[in-house]
C-alpha atoms as a PDB file:
ATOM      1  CA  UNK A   1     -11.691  -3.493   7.663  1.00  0.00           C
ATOM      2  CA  UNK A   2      -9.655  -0.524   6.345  1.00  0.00           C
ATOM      3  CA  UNK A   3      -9.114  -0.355   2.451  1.00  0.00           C
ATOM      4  CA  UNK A   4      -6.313   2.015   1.209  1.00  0.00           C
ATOM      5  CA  UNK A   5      -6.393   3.006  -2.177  1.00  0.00           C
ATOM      6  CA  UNK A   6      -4.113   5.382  -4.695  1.00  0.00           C
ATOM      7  CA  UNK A   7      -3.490   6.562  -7.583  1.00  0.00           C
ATOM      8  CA  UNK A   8      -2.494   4.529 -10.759  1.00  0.00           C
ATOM      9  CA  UNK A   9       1.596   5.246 -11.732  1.00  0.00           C
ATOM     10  CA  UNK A  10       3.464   5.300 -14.963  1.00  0.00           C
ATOM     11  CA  UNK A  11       6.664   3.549 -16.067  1.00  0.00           C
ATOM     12  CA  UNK A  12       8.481   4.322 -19.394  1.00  0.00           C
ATOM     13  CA  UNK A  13       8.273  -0.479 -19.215  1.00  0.00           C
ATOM     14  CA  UNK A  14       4.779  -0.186 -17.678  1.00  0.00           C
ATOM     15  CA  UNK A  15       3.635  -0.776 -14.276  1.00  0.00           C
ATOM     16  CA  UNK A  16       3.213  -4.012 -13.406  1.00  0.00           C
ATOM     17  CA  UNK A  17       1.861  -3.949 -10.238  1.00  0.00           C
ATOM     18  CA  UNK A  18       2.065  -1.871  -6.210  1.00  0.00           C
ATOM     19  CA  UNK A  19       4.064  -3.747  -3.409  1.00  0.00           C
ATOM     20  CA  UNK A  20       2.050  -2.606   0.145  1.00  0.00           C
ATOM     21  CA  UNK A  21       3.844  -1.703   3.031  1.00  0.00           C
ATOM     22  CA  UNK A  22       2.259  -1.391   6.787  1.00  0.00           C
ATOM     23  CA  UNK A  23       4.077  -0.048   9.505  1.00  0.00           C
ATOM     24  CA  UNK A  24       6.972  -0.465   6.871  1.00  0.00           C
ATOM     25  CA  UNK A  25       6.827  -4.228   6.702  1.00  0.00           C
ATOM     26  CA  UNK A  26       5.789  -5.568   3.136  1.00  0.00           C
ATOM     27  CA  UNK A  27       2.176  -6.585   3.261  1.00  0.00           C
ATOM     28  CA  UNK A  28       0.919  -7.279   0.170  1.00  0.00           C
ATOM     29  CA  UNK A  29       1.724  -7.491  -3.711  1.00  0.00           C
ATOM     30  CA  UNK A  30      -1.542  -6.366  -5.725  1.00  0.00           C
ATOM     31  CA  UNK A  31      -2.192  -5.156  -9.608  1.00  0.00           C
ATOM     32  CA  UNK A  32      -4.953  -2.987  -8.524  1.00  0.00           C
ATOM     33  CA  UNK A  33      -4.377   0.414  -7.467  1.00  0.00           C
ATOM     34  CA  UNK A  34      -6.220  -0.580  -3.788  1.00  0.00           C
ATOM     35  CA  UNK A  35      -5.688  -3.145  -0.898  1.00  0.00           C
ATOM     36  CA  UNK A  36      -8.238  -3.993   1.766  1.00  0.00           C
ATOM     37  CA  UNK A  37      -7.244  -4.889   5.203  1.00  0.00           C
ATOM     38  CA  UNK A  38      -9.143  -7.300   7.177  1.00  0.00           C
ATOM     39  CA  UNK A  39      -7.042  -7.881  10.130  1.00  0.00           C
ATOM     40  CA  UNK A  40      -5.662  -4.739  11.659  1.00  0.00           C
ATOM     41  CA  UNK A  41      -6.996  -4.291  14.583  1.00  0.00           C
ATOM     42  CA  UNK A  42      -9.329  -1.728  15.649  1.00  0.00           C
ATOM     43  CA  UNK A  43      -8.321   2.023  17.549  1.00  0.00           C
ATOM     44  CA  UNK A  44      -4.758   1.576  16.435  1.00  0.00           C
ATOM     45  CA  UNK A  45      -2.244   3.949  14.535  1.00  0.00           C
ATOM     46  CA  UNK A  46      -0.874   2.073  11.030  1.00  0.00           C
ATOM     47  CA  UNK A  47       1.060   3.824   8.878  1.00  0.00           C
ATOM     48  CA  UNK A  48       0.922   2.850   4.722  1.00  0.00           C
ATOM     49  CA  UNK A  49       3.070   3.439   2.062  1.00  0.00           C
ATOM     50  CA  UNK A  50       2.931   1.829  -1.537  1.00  0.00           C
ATOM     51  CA  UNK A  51       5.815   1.201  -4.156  1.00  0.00           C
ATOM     52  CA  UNK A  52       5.096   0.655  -7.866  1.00  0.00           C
ATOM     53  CA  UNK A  53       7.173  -2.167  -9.709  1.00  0.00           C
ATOM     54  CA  UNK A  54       7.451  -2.878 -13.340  1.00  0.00           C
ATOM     55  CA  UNK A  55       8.067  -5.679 -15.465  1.00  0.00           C
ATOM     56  CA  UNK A  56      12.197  -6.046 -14.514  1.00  0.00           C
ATOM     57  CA  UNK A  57      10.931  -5.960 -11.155  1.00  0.00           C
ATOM     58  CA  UNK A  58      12.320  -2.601 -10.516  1.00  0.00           C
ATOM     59  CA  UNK A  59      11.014  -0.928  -7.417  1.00  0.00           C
ATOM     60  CA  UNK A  60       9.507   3.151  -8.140  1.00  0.00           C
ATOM     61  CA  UNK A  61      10.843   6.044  -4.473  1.00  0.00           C
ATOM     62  CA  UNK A  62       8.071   5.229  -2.280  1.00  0.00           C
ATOM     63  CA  UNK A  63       5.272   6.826  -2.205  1.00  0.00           C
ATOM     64  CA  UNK A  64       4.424   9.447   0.512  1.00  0.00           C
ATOM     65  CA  UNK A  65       2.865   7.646   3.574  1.00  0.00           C
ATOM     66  CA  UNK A  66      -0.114   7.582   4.903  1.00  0.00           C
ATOM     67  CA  UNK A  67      -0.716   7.460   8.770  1.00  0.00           C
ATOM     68  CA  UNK A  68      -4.514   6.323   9.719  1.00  0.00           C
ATOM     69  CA  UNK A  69      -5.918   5.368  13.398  1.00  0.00           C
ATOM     70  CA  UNK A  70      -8.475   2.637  12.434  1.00  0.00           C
ATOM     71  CA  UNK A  71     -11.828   2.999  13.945  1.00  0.00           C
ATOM     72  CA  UNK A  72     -13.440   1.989  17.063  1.00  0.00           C
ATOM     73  CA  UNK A  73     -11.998   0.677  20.242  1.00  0.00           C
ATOM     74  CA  UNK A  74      -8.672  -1.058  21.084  1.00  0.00           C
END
C-alpha cells in the first residue's frame, strides 16, 4: 500500500475536489487532500501528480510530480 498525500488548494469558486494521476493515467477522483493505493505493485517506479478541480469542473496546471519506487521486491 502506498498513500500519497498533498496539500489542500484554493480557487477564487472553491475547490471541489483533486483528480489523481499515476504514471500520467487518471486514477482516481477524491475530495480529500490524500489517496491510498492498494494495488501497485511492489519494487516498482510510479510517478504521481494531482490536479485540483472546482465546481465548473475546471481543471488547476498540474501539480509538480512526484516519482516514488514502492517498497520491497518486484
Amino acid at each position: 500500500m502506498f498513500e500519497l498525500s498533498w496539500s489542500a488548494s484554493t480557487d477564487d469558486v472553491g475547490v471541489e475536489g483533486y483528480k489523481v494521476y499515476l504514471d500520467n493515467k487518471e486514477v482516481a477522483s477524491v475530495t480529500a487532500t490524500s489517496c491510498r493505493f492498494t494495488s501497485i505493485e511492489r519494487g516498482k517506479v510510479y510517478t504521481f501528480v494531482v490536479r485540483a478541480f472546482d465546481a465548473a469542473k475546471n481543471l488547476s496546471e498540474p501539480s509538480n510530480s512526484v516519482t516514488q519506487r514502492t517498497l520491497g521486491a518486484k
